[in-house]
Protein backbone atom coordinates (compact mmCIF):
# COMPACT_ATOMS: atom_id res chain seq x y z
CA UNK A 1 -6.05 -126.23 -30.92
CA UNK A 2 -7.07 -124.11 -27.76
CA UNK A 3 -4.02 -121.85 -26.00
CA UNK A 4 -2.19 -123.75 -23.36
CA UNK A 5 -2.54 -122.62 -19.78
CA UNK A 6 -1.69 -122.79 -16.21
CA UNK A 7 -4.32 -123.39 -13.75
CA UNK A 8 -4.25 -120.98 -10.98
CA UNK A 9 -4.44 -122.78 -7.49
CA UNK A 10 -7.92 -121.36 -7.05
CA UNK A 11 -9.32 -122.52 -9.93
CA UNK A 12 -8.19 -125.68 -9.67
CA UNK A 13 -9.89 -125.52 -5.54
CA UNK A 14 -12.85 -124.87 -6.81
CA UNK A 15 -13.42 -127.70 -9.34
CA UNK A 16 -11.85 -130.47 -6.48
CA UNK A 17 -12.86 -132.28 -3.69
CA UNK A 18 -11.36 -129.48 -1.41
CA UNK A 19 -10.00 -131.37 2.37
CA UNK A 20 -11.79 -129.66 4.93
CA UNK A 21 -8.43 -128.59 7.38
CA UNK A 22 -6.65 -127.25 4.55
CA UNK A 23 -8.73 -126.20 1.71
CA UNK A 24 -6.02 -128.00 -0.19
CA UNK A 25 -7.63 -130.88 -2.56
CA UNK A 26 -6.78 -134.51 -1.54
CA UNK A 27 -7.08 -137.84 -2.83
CA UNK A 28 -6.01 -141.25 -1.16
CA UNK A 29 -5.04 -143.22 -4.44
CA UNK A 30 -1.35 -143.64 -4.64
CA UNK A 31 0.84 -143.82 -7.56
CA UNK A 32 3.73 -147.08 -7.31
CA UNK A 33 6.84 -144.86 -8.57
CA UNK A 34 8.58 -148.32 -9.47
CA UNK A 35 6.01 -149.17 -12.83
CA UNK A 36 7.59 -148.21 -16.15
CA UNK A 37 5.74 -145.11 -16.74
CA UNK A 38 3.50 -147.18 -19.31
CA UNK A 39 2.22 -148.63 -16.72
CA UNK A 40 2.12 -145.75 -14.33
CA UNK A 41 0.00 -143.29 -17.01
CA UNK A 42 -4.04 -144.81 -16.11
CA UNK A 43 -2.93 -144.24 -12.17
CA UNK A 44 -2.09 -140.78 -12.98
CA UNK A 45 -5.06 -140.05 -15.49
CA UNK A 46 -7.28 -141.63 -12.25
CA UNK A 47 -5.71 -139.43 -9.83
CA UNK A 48 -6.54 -135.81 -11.65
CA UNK A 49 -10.33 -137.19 -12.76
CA UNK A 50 -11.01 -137.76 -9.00
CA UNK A 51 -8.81 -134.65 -7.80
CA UNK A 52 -10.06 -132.52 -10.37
CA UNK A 53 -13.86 -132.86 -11.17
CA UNK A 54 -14.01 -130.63 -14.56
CA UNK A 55 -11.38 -133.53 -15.91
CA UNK A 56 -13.65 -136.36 -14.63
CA UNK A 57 -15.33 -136.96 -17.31
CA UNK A 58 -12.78 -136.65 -20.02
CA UNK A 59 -12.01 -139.52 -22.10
CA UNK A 60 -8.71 -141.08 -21.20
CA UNK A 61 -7.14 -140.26 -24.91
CA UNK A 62 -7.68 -136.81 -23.87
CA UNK A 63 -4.70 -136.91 -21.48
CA UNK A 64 -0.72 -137.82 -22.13
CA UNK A 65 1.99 -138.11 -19.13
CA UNK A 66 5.54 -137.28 -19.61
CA UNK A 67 8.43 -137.58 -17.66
CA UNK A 68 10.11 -134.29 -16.65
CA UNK A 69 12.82 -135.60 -14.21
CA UNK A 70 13.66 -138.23 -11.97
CA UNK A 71 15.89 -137.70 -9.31
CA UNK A 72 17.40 -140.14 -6.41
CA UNK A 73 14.45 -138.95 -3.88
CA UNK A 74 11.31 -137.72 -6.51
CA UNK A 75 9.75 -138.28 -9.99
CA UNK A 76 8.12 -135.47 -11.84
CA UNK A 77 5.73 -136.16 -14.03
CA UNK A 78 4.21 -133.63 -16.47
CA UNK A 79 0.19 -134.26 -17.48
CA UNK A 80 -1.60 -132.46 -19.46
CA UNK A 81 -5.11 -132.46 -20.22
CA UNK A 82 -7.00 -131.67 -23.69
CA UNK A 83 -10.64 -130.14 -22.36
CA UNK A 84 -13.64 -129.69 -23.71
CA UNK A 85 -13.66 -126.32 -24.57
CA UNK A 86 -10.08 -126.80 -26.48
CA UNK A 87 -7.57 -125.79 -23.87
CA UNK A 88 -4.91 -127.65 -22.84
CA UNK A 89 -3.84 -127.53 -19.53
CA UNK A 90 -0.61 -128.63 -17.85
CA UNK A 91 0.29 -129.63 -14.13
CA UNK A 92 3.22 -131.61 -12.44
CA UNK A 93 2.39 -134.66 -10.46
CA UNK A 94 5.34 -135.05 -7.86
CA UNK A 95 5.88 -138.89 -6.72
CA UNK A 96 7.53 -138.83 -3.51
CA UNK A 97 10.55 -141.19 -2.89
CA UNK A 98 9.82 -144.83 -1.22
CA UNK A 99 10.50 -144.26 2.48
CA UNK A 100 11.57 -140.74 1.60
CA UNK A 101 9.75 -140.34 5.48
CA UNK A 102 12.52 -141.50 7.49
CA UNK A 103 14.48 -137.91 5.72
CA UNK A 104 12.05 -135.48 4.97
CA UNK A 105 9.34 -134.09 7.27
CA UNK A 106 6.08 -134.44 4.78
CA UNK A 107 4.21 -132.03 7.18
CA UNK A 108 6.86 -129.13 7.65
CA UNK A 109 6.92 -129.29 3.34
CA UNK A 110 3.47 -128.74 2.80
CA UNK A 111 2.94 -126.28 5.28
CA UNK A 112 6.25 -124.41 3.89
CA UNK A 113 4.86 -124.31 -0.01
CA UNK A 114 1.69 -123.02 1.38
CA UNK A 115 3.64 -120.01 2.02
CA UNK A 116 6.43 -120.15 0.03
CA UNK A 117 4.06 -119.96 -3.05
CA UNK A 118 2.02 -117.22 -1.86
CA UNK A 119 5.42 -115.30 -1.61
CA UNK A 120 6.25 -116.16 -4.98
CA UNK A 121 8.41 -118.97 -5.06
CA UNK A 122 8.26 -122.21 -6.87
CA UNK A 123 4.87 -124.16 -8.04
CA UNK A 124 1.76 -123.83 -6.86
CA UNK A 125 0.36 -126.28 -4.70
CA UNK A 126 -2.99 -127.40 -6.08
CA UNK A 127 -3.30 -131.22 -4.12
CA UNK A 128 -2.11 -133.62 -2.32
CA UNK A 129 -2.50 -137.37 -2.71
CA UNK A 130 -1.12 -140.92 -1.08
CA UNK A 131 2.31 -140.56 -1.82
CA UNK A 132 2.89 -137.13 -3.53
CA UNK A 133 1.72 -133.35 -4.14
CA UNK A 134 -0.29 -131.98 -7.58
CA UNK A 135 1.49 -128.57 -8.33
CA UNK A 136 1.76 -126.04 -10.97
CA UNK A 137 3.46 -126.90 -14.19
CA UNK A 138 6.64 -124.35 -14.21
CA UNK A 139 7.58 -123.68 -18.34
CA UNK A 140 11.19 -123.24 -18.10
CA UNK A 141 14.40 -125.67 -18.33
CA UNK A 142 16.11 -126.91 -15.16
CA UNK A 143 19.84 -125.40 -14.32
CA UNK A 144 23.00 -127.40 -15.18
CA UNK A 145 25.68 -127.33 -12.61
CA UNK A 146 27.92 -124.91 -14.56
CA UNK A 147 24.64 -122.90 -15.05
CA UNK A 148 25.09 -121.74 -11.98
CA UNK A 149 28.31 -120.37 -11.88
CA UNK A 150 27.61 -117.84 -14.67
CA UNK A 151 27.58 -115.01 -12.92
CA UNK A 152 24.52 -112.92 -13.96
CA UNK A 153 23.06 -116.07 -13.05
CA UNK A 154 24.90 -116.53 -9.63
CA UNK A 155 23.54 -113.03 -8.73
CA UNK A 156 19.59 -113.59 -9.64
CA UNK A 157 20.13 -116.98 -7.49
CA UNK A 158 21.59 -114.85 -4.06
CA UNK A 159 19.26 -112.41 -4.72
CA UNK A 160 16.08 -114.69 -5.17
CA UNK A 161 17.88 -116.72 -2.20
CA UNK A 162 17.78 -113.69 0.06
CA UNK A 163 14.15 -112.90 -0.80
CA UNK A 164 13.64 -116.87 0.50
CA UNK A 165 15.31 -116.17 3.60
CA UNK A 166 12.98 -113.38 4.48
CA UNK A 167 9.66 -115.70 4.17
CA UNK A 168 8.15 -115.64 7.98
CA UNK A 169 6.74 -119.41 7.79
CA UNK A 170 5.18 -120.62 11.19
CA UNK A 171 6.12 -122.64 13.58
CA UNK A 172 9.41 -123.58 15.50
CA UNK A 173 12.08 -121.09 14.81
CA UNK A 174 14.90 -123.82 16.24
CA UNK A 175 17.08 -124.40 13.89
CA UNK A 176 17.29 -127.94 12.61
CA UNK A 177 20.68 -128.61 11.15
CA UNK A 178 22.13 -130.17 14.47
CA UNK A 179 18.74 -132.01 15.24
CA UNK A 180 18.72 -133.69 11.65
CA UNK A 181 22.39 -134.32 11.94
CA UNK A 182 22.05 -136.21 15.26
CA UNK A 183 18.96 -137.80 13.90
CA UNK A 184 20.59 -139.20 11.13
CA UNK A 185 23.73 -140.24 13.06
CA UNK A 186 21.20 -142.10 15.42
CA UNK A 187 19.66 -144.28 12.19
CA UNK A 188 23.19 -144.99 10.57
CA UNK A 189 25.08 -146.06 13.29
CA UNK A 190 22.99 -149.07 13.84
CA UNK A 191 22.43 -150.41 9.90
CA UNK A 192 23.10 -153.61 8.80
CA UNK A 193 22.92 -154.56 5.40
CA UNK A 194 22.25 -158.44 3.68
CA UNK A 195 24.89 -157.40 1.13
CA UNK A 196 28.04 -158.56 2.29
CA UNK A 197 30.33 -156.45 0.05
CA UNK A 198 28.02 -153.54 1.85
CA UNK A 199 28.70 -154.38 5.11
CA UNK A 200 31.91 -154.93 4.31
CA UNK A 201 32.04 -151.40 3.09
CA UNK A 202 29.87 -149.82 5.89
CA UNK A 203 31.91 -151.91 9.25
CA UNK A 204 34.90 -149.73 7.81
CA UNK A 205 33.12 -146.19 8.95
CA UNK A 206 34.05 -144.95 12.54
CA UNK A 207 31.22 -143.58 13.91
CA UNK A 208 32.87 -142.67 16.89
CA UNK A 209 34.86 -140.49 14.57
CA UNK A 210 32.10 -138.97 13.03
CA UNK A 211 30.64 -138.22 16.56
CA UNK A 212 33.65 -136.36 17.22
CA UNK A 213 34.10 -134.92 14.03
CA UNK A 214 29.98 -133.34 14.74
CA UNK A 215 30.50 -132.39 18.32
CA UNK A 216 33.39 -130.18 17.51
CA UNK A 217 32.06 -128.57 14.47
CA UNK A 218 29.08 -127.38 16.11
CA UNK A 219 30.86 -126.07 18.72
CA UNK A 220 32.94 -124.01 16.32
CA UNK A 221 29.75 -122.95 14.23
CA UNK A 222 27.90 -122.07 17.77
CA UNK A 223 30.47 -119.16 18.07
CA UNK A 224 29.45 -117.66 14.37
CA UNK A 225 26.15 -116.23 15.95
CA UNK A 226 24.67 -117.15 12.55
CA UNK A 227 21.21 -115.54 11.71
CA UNK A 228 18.76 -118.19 11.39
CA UNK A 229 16.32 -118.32 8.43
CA UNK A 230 13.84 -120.57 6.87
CA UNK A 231 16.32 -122.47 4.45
CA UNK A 232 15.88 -124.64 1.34
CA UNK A 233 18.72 -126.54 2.37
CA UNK A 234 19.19 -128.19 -0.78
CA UNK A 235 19.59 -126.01 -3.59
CA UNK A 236 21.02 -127.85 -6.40
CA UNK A 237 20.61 -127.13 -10.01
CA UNK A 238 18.14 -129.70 -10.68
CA UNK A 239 16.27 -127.67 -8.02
CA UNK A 240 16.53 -124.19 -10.15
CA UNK A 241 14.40 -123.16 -13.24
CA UNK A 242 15.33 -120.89 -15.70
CA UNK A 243 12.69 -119.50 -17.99
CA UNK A 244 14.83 -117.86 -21.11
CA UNK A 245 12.14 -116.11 -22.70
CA UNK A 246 10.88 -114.57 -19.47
CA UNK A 247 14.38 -114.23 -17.77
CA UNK A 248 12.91 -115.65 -14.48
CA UNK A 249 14.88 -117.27 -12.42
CA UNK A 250 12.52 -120.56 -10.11
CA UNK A 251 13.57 -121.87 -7.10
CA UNK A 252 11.41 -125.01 -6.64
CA UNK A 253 11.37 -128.00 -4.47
CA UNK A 254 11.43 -127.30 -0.92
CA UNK A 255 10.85 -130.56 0.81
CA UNK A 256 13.92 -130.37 2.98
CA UNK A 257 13.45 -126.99 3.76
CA UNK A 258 13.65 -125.34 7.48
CA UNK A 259 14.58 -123.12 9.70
CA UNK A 260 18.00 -122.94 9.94
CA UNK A 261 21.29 -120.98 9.60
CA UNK A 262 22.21 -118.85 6.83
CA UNK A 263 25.82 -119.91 6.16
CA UNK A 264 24.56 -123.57 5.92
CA UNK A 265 22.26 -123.10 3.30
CA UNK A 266 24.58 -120.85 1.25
CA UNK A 267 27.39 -123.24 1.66
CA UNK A 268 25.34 -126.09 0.84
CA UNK A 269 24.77 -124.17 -2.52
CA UNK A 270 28.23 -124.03 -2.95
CA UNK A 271 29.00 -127.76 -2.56
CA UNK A 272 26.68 -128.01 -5.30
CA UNK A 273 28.80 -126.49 -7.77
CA UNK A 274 30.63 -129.51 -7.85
CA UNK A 275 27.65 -131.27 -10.12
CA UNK A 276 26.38 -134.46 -9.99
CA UNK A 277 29.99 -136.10 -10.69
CA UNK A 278 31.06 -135.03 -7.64
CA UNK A 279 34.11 -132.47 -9.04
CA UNK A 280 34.70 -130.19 -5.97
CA UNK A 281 37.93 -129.06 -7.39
CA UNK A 282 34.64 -126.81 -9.58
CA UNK A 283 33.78 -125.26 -5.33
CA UNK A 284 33.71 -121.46 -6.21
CA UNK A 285 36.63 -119.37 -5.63
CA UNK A 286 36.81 -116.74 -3.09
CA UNK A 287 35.53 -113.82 -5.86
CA UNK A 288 33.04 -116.08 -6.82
CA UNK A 289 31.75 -116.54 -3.18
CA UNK A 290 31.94 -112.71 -2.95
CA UNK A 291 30.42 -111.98 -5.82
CA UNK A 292 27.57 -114.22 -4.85
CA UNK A 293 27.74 -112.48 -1.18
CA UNK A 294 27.41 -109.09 -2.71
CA UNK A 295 23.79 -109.95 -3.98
CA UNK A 296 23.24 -111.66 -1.64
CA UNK A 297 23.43 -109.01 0.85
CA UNK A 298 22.42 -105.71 -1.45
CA UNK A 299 21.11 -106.51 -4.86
CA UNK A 300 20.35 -102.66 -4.76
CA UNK A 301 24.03 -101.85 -4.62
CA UNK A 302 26.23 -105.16 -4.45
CA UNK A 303 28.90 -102.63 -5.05
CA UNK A 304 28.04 -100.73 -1.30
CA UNK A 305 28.86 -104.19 0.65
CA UNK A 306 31.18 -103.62 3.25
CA UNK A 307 34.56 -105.40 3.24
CA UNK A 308 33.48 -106.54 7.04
CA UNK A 309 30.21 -108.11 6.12
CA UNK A 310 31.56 -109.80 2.97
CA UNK A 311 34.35 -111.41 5.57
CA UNK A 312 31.47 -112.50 7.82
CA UNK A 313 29.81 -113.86 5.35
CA UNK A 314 32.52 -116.07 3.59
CA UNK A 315 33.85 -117.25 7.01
CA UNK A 316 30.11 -118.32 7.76
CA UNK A 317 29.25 -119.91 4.49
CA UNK A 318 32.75 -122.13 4.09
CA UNK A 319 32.13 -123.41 7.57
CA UNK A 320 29.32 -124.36 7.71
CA UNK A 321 30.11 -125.86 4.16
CA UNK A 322 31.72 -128.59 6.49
CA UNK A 323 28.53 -129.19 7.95
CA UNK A 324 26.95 -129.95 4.54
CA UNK A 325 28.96 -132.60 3.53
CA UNK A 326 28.12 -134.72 7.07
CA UNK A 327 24.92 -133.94 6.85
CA UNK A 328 24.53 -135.46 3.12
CA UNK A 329 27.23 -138.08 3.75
CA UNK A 330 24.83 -139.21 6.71
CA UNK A 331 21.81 -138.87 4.97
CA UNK A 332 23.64 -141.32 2.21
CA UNK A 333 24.23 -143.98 4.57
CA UNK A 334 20.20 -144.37 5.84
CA UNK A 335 19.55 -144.05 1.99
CA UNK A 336 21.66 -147.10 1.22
CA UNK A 337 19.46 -149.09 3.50
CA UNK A 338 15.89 -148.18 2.80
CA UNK A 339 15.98 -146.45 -0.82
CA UNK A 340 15.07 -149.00 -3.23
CA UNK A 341 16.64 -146.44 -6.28
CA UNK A 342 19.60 -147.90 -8.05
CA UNK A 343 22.11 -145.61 -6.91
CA UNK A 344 25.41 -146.02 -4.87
CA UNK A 345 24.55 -144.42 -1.99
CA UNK A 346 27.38 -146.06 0.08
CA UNK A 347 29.68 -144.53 -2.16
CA UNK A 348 27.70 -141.40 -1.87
CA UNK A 349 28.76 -141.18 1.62
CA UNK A 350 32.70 -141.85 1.51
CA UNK A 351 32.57 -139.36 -1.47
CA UNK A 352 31.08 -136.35 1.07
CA UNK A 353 32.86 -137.45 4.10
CA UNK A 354 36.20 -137.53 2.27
CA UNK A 355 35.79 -134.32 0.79
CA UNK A 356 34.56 -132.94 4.30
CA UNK A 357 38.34 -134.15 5.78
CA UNK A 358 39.86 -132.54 2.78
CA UNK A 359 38.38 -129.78 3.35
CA UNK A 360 38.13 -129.31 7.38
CA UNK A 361 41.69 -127.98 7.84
CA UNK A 362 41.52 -124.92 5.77
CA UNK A 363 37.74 -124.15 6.95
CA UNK A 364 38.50 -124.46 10.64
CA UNK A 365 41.40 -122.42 10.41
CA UNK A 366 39.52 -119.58 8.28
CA UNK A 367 36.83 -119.27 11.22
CA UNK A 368 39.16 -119.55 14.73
CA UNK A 369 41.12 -117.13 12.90
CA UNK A 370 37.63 -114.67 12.55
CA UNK A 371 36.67 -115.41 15.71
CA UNK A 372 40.34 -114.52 17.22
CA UNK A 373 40.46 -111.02 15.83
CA UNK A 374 36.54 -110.58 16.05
């Protein structure tokens, strides 16, 4: 049996129907997410023959499809293909969410992991198709929530996260938290669901509250003078890679990514500590967060950090860890209309917004009491 490999993006370019504004290979078949993946497999074995030509005439026996994950927004699927010449060779078909749209800006992601990859981060983008993106097949396991909190670990993750933020992508340099937010509000104030036990659910939410609630948080978070980046905005562990052998560390999946402000997309990190149950008694503890901030800000010489800076930092991160939890608890609520994934998403959003009343006292305080002596 012939070595396994990964197909470098070029390769891959050459042997493809390459789209003639990008470069980037494209196909218009689509894959329907919702078929047991039984069903799914001669879709996917269709797709790469007519994406990638050297595969087109391979007998269908010479490919097998595997799950790798399936989220509440994608489905990864790993294929890999038995050639001619005896290599195998493995990619990552990404199915995008059903109406996955109305949430993530298709046009910003592709035009981020254009660059993002060519600064070394995450998979390779080798095509695009209908309803999803061909990338490089990453060997390495995904992160567990308490994965994260290890803290040789936590400092490869603020370092690598640093190196993200210094990725010059093009375009608007706006930051979008506060545009998404209100975008989101706009959709989820107005839903109205055929379940009654939803509506029942969703006519408790004050949305006049929640305006409020917005309004004055980003009037607090407009006196940080945050330094905006281009974010991922959504790194969870299922959205870190871990290669053992190799100790390299993958950030990966960057479809909500943006320009946007530092302290949100650390603090968003944070709130991910909590796992997927939820647990955000697990948030990390102030030497946690400045042991993460020390990397963060001087890999070189975490040690060097200034007491000032690391103060900055915190006060910037656990606010806008407020923001986070609308943001998400918002996003929830649009996702409980349109996503047709079996997941309680209405639940989802009590379980943020709770936590962000919990926790909006102690937050607020931290930063007016910053800004007072500052």
């Amino acid at each position: 049996m012939g070595a396994a490999i990964i197909w470098d993006a070029m390769e891959v370019a050459g042997d493809a129907q390459a789209n003639s504004s990008s470069e980037i290979p494209s196909s218009p078949i689509t894959i329907d997410a919702s078929l047991p993946l039984p069903q799914m497999i001669p879709g996917v074995i269709e797709l790469c023959k007519d994406l990638f030509k050297k595969w087109s005439n391979l007998h269908d026996s010479h490919f097998s499809v595997e799950t790798v994950s399936g989220g509440i927004t994608n489905l990864l699927l790993k294929v890999t293909a038995k050639e001619t010449n005896g290599n195998t060779v493995s990619l990552t078909v990404r199915l995008y969410g059903p109406n996955t749209d109305y949430v993530i800006n298709r046009e910003r992601e592709l035009q981020a992991i254009r660059y993002l990859s060519a600064a070394g981060f995450g998979a390779k983008l080798l095509a695009t198709f209908g309803n999803g993106v061909v990338q490089s097949f990453i060997n390495a396991r995904t992160l567990t929530p308490p994965d994260m909190r290890n803290p040789k670990l936590a400092a490869e993750i603020a370092k690598q996260l640093r190196q993200f933020h210094e990725v010059d992508i093009p375009g608007s340099k706006e930051p979008q938290l506060w545009i998404d937010i209100d975008k989101f509000f706009d959709r989820a104030c107005s839903l109205r669901f055929d379940d009654h036990d939803k509506q029942m659910k969703y006519d408790s939410i004050s949305f006049k509250e929640i305006h409020s609630e917005v309004f004055q948080l980003k009037e607090l978070t407009d006196c940080l003078n945050a330094p905006v980046v281009f974010a991922h905005n959504d790194l969870l562990s299922g959205n870190l890679m871990l290669n053992e052998e190799e100790g390299k560390l993958h950030l990966i999946d960057f479809e909500y990514g943006s320009c946007n402000y530092r302290g949100y997309d650390i603090g968003n990190h944070f709130n991910e500590y909590a796992g997927y149950d939820c647990d955000y008694s697990l948030y990390p503890t102030k030497d946690e967060q400045y042991h993460f901030f020390r990397h963060y800000l001087s890999s070189d010489a975490p040690d060097m950090v200034t007491d000032s800076d690391l103060e900055s930092l915190h006060v910037e991160a656990n606010t806008f860890m407020l923001a986070s939890h609308l943001y998400w608890a918002l996003w929830a609520l649009i996702q409980a209309k349109i996503s047709p994934i079996d997941f309680d998403y209405l639940g989802y959003f009590f379980l943020r917004y709770d936590e962000y009343k919990r926790q909006k006292e102690a937050a607020i305080s931290l930063a007016k009491s910053y800004l007072l002596k500052s």
